[in-house]
C-alpha atoms as a PDB file:
ATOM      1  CA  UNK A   1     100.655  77.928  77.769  1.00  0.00           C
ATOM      2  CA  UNK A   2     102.136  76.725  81.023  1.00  0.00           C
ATOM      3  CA  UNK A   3     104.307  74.718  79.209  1.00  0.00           C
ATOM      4  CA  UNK A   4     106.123  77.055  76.703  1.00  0.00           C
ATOM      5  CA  UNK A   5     105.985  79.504  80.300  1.00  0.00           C
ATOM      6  CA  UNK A   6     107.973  76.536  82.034  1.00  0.00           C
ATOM      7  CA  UNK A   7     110.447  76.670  78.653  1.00  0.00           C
ATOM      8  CA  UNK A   8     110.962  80.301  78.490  1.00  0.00           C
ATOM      9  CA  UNK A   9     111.985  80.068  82.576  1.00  0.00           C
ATOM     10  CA  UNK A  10     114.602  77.036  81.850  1.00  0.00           C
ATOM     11  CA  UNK A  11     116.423  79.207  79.834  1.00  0.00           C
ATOM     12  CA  UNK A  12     116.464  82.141  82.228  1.00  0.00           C
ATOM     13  CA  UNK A  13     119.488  82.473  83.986  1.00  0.00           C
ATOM     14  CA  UNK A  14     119.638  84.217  87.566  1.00  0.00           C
ATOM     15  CA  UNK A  15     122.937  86.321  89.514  1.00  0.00           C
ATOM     16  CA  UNK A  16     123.183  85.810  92.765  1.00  0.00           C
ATOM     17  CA  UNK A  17     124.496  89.504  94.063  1.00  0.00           C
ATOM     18  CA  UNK A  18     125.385  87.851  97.200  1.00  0.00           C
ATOM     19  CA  UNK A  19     128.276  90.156  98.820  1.00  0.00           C
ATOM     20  CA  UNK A  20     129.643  91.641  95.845  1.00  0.00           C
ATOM     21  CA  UNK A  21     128.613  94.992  97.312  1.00  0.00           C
ATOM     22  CA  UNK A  22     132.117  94.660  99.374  1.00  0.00           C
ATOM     23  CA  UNK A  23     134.608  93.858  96.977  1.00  0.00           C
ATOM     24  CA  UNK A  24     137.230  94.535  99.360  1.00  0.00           C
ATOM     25  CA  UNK A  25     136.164  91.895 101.607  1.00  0.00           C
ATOM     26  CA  UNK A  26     135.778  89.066  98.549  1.00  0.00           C
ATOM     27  CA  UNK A  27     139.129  87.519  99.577  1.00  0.00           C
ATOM     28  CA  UNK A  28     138.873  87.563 103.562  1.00  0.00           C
ATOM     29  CA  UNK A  29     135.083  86.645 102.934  1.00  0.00           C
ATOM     30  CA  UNK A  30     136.004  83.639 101.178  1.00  0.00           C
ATOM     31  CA  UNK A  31     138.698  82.071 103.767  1.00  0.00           C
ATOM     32  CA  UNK A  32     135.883  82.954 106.602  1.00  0.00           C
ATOM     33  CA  UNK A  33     133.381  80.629 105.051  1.00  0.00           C
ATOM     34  CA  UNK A  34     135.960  77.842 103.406  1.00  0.00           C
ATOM     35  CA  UNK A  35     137.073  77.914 107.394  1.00  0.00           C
ATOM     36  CA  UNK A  36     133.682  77.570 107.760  1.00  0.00           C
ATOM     37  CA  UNK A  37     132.828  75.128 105.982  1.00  0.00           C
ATOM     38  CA  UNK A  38     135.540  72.713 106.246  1.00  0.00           C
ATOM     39  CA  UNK A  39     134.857  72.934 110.240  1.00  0.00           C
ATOM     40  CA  UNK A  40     130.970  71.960 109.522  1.00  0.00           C
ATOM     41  CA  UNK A  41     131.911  69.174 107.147  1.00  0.00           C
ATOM     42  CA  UNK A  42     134.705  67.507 109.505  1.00  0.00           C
ATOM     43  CA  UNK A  43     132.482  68.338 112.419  1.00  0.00           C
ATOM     44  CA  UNK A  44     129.234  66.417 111.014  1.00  0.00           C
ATOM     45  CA  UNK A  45     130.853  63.323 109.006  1.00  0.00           C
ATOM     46  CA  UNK A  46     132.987  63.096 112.560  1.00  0.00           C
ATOM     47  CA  UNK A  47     129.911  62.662 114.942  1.00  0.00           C
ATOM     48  CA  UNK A  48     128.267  60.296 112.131  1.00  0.00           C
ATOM     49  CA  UNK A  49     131.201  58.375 112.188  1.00  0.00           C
ATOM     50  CA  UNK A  50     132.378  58.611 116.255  1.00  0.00           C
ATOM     51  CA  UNK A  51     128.528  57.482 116.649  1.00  0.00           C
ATOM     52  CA  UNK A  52     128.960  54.064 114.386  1.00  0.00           C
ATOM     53  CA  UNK A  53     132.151  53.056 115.766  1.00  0.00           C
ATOM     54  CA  UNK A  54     131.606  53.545 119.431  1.00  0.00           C
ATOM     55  CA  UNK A  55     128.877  50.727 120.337  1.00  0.00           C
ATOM     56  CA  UNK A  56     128.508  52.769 123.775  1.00  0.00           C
ATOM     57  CA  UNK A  57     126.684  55.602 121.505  1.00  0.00           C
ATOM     58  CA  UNK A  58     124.402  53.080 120.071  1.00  0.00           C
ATOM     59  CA  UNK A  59     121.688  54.133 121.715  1.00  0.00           C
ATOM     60  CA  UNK A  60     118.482  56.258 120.020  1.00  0.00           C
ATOM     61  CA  UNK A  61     119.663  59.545 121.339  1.00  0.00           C
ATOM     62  CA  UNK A  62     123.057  59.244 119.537  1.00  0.00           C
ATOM     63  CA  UNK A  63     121.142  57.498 116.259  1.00  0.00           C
ATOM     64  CA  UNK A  64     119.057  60.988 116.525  1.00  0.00           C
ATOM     65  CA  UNK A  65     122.092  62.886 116.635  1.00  0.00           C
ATOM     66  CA  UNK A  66     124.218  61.376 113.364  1.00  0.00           C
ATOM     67  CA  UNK A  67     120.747  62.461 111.343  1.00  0.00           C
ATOM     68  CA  UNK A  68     121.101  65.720 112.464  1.00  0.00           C
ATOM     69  CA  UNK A  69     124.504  65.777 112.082  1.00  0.00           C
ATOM     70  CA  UNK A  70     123.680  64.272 108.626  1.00  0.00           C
ATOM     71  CA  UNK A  71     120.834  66.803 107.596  1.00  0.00           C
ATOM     72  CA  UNK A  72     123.435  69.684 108.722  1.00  0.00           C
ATOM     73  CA  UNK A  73     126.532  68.141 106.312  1.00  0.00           C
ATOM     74  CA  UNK A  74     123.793  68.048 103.506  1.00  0.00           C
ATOM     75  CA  UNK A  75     121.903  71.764 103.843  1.00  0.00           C
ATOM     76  CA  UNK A  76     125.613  73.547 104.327  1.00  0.00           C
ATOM     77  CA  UNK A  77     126.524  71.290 101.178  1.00  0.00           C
ATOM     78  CA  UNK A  78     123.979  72.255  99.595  1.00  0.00           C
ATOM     79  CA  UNK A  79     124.246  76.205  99.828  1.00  0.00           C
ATOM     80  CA  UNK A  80     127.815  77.047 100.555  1.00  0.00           C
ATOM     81  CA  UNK A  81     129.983  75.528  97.792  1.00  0.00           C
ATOM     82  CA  UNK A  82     127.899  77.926  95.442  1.00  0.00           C
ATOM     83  CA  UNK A  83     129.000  80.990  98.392  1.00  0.00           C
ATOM     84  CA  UNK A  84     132.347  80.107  97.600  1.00  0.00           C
ATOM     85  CA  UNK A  85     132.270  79.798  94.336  1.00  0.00           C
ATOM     86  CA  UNK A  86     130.278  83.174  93.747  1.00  0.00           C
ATOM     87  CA  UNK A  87     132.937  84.918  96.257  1.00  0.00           C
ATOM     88  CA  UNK A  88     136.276  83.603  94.364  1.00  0.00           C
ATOM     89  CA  UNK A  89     134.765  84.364  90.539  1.00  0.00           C
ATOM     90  CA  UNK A  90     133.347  87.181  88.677  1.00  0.00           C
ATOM     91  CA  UNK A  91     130.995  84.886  87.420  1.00  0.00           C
ATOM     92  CA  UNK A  92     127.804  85.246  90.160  1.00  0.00           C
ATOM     93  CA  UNK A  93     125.303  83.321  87.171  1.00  0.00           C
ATOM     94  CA  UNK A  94     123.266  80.088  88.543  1.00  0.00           C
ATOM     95  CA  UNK A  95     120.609  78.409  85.816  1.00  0.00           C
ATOM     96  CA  UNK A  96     117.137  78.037  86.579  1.00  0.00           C
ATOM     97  CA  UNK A  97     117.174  74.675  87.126  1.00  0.00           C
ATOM     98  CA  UNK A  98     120.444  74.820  89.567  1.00  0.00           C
ATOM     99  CA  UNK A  99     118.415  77.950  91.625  1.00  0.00           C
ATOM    100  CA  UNK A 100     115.262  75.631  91.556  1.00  0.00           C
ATOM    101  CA  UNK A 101     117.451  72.140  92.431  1.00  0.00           C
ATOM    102  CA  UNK A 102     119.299  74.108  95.263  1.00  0.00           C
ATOM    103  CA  UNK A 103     115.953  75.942  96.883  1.00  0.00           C
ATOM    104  CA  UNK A 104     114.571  72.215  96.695  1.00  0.00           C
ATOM    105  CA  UNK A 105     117.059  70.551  98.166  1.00  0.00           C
ATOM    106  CA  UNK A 106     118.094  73.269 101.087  1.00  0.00           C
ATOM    107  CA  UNK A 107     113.886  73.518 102.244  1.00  0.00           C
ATOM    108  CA  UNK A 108     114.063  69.584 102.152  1.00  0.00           C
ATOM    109  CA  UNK A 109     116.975  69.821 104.697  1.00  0.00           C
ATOM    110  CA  UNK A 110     115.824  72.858 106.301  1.00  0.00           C
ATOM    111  CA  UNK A 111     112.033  71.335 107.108  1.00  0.00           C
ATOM    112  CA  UNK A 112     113.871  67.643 108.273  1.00  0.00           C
ATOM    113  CA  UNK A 113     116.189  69.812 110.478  1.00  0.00           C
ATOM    114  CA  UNK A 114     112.897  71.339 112.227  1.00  0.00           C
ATOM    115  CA  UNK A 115     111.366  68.069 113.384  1.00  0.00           C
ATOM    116  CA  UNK A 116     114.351  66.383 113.534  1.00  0.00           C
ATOM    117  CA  UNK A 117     114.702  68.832 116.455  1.00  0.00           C
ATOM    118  CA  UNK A 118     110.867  68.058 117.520  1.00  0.00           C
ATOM    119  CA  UNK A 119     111.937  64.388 117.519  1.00  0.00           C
ATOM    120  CA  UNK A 120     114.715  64.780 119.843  1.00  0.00           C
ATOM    121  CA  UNK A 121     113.187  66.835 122.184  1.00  0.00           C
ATOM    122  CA  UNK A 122     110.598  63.863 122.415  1.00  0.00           C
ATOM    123  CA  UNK A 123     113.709  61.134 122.885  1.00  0.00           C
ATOM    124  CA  UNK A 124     114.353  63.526 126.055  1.00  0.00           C
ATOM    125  CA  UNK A 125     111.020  63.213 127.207  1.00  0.00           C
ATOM    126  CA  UNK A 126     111.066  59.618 127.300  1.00  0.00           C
ATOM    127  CA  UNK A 127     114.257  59.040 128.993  1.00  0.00           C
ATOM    128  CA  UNK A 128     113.501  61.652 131.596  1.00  0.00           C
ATOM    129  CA  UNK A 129     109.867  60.689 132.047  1.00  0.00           C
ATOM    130  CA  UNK A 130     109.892  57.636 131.473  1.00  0.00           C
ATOM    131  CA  UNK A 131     113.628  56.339 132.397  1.00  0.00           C
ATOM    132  CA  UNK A 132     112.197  52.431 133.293  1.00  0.00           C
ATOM    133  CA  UNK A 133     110.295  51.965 129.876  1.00  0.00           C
ATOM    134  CA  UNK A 134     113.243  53.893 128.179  1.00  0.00           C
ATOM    135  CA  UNK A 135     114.294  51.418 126.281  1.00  0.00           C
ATOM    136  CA  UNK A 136     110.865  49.674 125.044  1.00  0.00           C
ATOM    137  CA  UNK A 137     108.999  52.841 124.319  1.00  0.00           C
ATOM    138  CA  UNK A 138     112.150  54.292 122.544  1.00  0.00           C
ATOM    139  CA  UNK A 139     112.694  50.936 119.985  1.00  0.00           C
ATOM    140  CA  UNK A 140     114.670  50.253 116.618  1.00  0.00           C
ATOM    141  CA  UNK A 141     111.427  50.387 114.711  1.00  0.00           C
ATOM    142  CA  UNK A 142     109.339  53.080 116.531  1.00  0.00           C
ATOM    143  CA  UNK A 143     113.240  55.308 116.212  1.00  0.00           C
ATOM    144  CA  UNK A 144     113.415  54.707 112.389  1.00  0.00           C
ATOM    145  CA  UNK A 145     109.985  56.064 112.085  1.00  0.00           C
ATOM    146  CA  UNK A 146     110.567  59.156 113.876  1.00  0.00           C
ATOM    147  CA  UNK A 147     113.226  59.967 111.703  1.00  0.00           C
ATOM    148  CA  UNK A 148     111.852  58.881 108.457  1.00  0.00           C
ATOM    149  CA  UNK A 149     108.757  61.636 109.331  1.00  0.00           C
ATOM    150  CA  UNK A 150     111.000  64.435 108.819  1.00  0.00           C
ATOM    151  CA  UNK A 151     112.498  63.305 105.968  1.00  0.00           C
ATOM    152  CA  UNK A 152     109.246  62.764 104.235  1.00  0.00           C
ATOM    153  CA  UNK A 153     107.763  65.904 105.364  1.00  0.00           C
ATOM    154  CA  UNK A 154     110.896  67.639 104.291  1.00  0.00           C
ATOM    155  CA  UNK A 155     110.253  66.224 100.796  1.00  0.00           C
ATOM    156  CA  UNK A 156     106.628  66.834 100.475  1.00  0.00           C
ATOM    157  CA  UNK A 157     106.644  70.450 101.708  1.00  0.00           C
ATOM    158  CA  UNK A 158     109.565  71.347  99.439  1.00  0.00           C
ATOM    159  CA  UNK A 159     108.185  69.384  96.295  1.00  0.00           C
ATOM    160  CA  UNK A 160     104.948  71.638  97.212  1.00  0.00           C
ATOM    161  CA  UNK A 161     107.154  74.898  97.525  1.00  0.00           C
ATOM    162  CA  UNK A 162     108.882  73.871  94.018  1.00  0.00           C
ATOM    163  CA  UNK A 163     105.395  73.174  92.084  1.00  0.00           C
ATOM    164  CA  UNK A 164     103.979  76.256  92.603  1.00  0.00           C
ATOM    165  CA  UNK A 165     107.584  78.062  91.705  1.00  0.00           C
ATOM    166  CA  UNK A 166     107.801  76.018  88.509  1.00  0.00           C
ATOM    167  CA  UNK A 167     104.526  77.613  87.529  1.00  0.00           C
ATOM    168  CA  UNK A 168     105.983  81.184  87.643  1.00  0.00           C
ATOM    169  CA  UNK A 169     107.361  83.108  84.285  1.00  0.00           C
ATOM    170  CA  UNK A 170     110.258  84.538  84.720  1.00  0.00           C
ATOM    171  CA  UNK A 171     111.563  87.306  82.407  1.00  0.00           C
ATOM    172  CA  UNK A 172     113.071  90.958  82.645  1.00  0.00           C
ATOM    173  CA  UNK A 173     115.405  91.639  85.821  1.00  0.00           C
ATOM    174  CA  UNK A 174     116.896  88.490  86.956  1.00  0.00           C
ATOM    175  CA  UNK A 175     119.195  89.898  89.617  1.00  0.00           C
ATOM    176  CA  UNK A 176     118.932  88.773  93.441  1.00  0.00           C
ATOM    177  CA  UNK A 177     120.271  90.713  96.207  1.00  0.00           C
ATOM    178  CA  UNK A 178     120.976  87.594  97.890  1.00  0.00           C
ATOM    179  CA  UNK A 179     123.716  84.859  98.122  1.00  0.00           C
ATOM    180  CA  UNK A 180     121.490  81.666  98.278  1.00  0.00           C
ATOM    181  CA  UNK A 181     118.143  80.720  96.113  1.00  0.00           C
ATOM    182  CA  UNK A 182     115.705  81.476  98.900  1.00  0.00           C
ATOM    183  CA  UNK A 183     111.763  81.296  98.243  1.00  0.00           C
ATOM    184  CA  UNK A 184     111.320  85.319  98.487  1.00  0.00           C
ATOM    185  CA  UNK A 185     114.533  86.242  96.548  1.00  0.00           C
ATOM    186  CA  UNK A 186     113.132  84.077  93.521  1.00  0.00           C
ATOM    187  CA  UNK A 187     109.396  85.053  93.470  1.00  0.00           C
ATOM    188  CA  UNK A 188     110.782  88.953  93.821  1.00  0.00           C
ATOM    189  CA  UNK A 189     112.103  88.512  90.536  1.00  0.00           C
ATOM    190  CA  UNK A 190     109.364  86.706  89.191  1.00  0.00           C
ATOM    191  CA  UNK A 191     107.044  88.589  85.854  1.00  0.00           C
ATOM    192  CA  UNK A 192     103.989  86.395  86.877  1.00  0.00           C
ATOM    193  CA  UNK A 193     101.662  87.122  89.952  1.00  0.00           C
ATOM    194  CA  UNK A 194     103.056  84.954  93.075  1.00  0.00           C
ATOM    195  CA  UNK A 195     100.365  85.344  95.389  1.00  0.00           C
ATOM    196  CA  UNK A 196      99.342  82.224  95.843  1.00  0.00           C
ATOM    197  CA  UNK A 197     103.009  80.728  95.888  1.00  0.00           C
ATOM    198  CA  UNK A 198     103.726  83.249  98.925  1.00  0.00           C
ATOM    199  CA  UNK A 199     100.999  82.491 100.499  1.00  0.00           C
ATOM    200  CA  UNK A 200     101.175  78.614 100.677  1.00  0.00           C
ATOM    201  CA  UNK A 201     104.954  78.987 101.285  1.00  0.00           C
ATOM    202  CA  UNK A 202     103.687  81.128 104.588  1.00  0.00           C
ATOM    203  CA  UNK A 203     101.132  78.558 105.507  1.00  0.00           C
ATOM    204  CA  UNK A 204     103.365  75.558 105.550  1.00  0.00           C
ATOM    205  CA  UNK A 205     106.219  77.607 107.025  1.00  0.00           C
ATOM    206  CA  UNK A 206     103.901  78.522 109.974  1.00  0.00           C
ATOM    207  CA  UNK A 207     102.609  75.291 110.503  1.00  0.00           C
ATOM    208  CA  UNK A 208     106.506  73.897 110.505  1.00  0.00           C
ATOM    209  CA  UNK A 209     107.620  76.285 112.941  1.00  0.00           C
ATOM    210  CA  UNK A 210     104.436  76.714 115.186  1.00  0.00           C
ATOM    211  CA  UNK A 211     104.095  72.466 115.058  1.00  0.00           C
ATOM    212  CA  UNK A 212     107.483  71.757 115.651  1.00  0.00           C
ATOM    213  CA  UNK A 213     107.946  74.503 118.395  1.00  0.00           C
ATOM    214  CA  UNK A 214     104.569  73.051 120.115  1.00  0.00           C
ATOM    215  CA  UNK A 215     106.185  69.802 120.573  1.00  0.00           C
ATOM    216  CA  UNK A 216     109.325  70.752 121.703  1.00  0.00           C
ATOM    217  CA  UNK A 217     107.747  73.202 124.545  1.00  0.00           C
ATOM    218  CA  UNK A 218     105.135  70.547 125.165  1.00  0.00           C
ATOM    219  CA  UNK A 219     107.624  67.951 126.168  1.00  0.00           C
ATOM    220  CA  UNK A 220     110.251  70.268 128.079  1.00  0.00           C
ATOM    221  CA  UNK A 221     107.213  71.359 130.477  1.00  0.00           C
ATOM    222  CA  UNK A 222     106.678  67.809 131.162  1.00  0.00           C
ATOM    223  CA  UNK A 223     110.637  67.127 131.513  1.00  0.00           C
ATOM    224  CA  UNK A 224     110.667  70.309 133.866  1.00  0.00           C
ATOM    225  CA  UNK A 225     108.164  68.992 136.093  1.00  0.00           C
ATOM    226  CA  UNK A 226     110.026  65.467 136.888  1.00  0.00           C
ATOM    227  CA  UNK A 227     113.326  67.305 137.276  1.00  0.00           C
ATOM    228  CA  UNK A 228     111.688  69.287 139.893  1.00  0.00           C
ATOM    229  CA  UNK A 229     110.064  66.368 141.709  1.00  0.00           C
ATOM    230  CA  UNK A 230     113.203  64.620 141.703  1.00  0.00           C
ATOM    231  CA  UNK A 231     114.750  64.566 145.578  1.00  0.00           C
ATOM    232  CA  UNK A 232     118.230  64.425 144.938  1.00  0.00           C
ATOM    233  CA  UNK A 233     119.829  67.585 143.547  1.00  0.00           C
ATOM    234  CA  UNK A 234     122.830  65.160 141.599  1.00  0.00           C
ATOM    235  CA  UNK A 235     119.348  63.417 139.539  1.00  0.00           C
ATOM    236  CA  UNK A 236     117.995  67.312 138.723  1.00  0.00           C
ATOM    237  CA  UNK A 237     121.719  68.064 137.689  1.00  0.00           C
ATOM    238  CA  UNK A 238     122.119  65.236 135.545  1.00  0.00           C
ATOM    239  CA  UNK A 239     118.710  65.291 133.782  1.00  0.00           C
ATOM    240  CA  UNK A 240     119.218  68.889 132.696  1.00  0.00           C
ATOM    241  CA  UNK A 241     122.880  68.285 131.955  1.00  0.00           C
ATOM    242  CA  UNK A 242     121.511  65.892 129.207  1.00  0.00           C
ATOM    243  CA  UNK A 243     118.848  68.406 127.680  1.00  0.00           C
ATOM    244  CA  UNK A 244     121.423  71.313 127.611  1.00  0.00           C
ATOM    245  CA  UNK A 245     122.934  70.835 124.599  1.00  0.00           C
ATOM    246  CA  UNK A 246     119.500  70.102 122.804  1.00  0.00           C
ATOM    247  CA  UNK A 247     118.323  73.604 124.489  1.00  0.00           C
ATOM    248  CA  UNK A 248     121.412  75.359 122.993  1.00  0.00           C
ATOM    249  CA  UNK A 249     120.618  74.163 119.273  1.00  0.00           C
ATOM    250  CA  UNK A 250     116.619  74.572 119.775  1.00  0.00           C
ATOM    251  CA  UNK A 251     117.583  78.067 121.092  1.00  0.00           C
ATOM    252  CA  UNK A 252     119.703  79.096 117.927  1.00  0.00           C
ATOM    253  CA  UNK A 253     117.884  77.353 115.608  1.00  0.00           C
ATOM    254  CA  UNK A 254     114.977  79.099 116.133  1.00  0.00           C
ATOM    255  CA  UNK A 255     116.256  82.253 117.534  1.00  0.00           C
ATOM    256  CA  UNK A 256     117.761  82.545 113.860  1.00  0.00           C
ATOM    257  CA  UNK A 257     114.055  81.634 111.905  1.00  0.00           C
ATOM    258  CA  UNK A 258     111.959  84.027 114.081  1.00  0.00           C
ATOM    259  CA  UNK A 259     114.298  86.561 113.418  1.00  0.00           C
ATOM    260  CA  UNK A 260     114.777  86.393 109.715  1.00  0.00           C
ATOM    261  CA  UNK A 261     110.794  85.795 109.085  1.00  0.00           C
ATOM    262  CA  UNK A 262     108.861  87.217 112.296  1.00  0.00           C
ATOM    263  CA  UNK A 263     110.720  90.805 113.088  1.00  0.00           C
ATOM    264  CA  UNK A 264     109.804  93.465 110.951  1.00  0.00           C
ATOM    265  CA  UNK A 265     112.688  94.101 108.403  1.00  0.00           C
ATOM    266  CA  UNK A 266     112.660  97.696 106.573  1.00  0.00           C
ATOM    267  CA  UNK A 267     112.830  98.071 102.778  1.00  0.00           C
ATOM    268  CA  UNK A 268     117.115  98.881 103.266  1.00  0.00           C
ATOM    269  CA  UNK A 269     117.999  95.549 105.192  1.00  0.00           C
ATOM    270  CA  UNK A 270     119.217  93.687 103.385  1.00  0.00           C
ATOM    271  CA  UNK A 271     122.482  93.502 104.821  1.00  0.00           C
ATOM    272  CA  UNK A 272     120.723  92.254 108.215  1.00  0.00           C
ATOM    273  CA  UNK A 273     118.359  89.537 105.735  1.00  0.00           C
ATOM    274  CA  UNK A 274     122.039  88.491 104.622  1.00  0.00           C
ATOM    275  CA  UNK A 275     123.910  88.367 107.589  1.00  0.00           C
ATOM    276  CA  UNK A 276     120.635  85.897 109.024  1.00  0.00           C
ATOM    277  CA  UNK A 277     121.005  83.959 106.571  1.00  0.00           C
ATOM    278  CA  UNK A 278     124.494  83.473 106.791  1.00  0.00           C
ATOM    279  CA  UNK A 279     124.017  82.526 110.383  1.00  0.00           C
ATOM    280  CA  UNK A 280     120.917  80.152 109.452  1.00  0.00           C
ATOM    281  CA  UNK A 281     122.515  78.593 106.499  1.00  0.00           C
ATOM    282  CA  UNK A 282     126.272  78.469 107.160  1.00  0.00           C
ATOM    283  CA  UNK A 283     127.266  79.107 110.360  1.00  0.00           C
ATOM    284  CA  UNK A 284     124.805  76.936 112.338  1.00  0.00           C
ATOM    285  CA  UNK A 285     125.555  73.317 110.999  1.00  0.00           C
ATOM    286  CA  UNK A 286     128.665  74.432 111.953  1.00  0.00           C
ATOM    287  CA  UNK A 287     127.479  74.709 115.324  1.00  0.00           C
ATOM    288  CA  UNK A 288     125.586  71.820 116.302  1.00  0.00           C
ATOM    289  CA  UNK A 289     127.956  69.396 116.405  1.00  0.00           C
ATOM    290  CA  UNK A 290     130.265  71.525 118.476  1.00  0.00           C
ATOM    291  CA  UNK A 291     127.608  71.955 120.618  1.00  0.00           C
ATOM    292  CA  UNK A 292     126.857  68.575 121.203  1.00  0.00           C
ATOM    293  CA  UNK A 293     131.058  67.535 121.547  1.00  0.00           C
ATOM    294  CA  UNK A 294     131.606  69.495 124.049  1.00  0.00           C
ATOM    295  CA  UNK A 295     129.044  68.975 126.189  1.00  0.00           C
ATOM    296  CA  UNK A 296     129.301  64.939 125.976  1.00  0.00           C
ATOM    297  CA  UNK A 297     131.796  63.214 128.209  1.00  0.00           C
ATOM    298  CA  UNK A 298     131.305  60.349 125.736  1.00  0.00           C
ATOM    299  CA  UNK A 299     131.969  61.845 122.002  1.00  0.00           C
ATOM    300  CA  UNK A 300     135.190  63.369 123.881  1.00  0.00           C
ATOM    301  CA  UNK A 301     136.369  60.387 125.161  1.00  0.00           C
ATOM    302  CA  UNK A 302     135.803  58.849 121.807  1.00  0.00           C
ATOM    303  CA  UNK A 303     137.281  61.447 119.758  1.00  0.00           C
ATOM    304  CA  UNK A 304     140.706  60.885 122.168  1.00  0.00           C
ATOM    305  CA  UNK A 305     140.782  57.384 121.674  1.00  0.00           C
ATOM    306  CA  UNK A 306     140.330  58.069 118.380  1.00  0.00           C
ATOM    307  CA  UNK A 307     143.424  60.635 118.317  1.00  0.00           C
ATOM    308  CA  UNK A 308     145.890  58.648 120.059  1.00  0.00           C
ATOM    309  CA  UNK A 309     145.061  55.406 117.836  1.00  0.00           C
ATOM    310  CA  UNK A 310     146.064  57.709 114.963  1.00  0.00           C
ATOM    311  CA  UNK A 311     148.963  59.015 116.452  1.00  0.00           C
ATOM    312  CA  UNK A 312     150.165  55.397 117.515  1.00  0.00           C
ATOM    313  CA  UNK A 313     150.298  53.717 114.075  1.00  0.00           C
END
């Protein structure tokens, strides 16, 4: 039975309304997120590559950084080539399988991006903490495994998500008020009973954010307290210099999730859901590694040697 169910859904095919409900705005739409876009892909694949070819950033902060840069390049790939294609064509179908491949692939990212965050709020600690043993707590192998976690976790709690959406019949309306293959937007418009899908996506999505959140609180009380025992005001200055940019991307990052899934949203907002997940999906890879340029005295000075080499030859 589950089997011919799974057949029947491979053949269903889902339209994304996304913004269609302004077609005035299609055009103007479209050049705001290709902008957009092409900012957040030149923005990431530049810090990955500024980080390998500067040996100064070789260090486990920076190697935290090009993953996050990395994780942001792959989750806007992942969700806004489809926005653009969806806002230049009359055409707003996705198949099953691309919904299902592009809700997999954007929680995989999405999850990674949450720790990833965890994991460099602990690289802060450290350094902060624990400047003198810097270098020996924070090492090569210990660094690879912090980033590997989210990964994995990222994988398992999206192959979990994807299971238990697989097992849903889909038939009747297919039609989602929504530009992106989100878990809600494809059990709404499910014919089978998604109880337990919701509430296992809720689980893991509380223990994500409430984990991940913990961690990152956890070690900025302990980096507050050694800034404030520091006696010079230049050390206090410097420390918090270093966390600011981290505090900025925490701050949006999770600004954005509490709003979209913790504040009460009434049946007619979808235009606020949408305009969240713009700004979740879109508009913050974007951000991060602006954020991070410029604030860093390093990446700058990097990116203008960079510059004038290319202008030379």
């Amino acid at each position: 039975m589950l089997l011919a169910e799974g057949n029947r859904s491979s053949e269903v095919t889902f339209i994304l309304l996304g913004f269609s409900e302004y077609p005035d705005l299609q055009v103007s739409l479209f050049l705001v997120f290709l902008s957009i876009y092409t900012v957040t892909v030149l923005g990431n694949l530049g810090m990955i590559i500024i980080i390998r070819i500067n040996p100064k950033l070789h260090t486990p902060m920076y190697f935290f950084l090009s993953h996050l840069s990395f994780v942001d390049f792959c989750y806007s790939t992942t969700v806004t080539p489809k926005l653009l294609e969806n806002l230049a064509v009359e055409d707003r179908t996705i198949s099953f399988m691309g919904c299902i491949m592009q809700f997999f692939l954007a929680s995989v990212f999405v999850v990674a991006e949450t720790f990833m965050l965890a994991v460099m709020a602990y690289d802060r600690f450290v350094a902060i903490c624990n400047p003198l043993l810097y270098t020996v707590v924070m090492s090569p192998k210990l660094c690879v495994s912090l980033v590997s976690g989210p990964y994995a976790w990222g994988i398992v709690s999206s192959l979990t998500f994807t299971y238990f959406l697989l097992a849903l019949s889909f038939c009747g309306s297919n039609i989602m008020n929504n530009f992106v293959c989100e878990h809600s937007v494809i059990v709404s418009v499910s014919c089978s009973d998604p109880s337990i899908s919701q509430v296992l996506c809720f689980v893991i999505a509380i223990f994500n954010e409430v984990s991940s959140l913990v961690i990152i609180l956890t070690t900025y009380i302990f980096i507050f307290v050694t800034v404030m025992k520091m006696p010079s005001a230049g050390g206090c200055h410097k420390a918090f210099s270093t966390c600011a940019s981290h505090l900025t991307a925490i701050t949006i990052f999770h600004g954005t999730v509490l709003f979209l899934y913790c504040v009460p949203h009434s049946k007619n907002s979808w235009l606020t859901v949408k305009v969240g997940s713009v700004f979740y999906t879109v508009v913050i890879p974007m951000l991060n590694p602006l954020i991070y340029s410029l604030r860093n005295k390093d990446v700058k000075d990097t990116v203008r040697k960079l510059m004038n080499h290319l202008t030379k030859s």
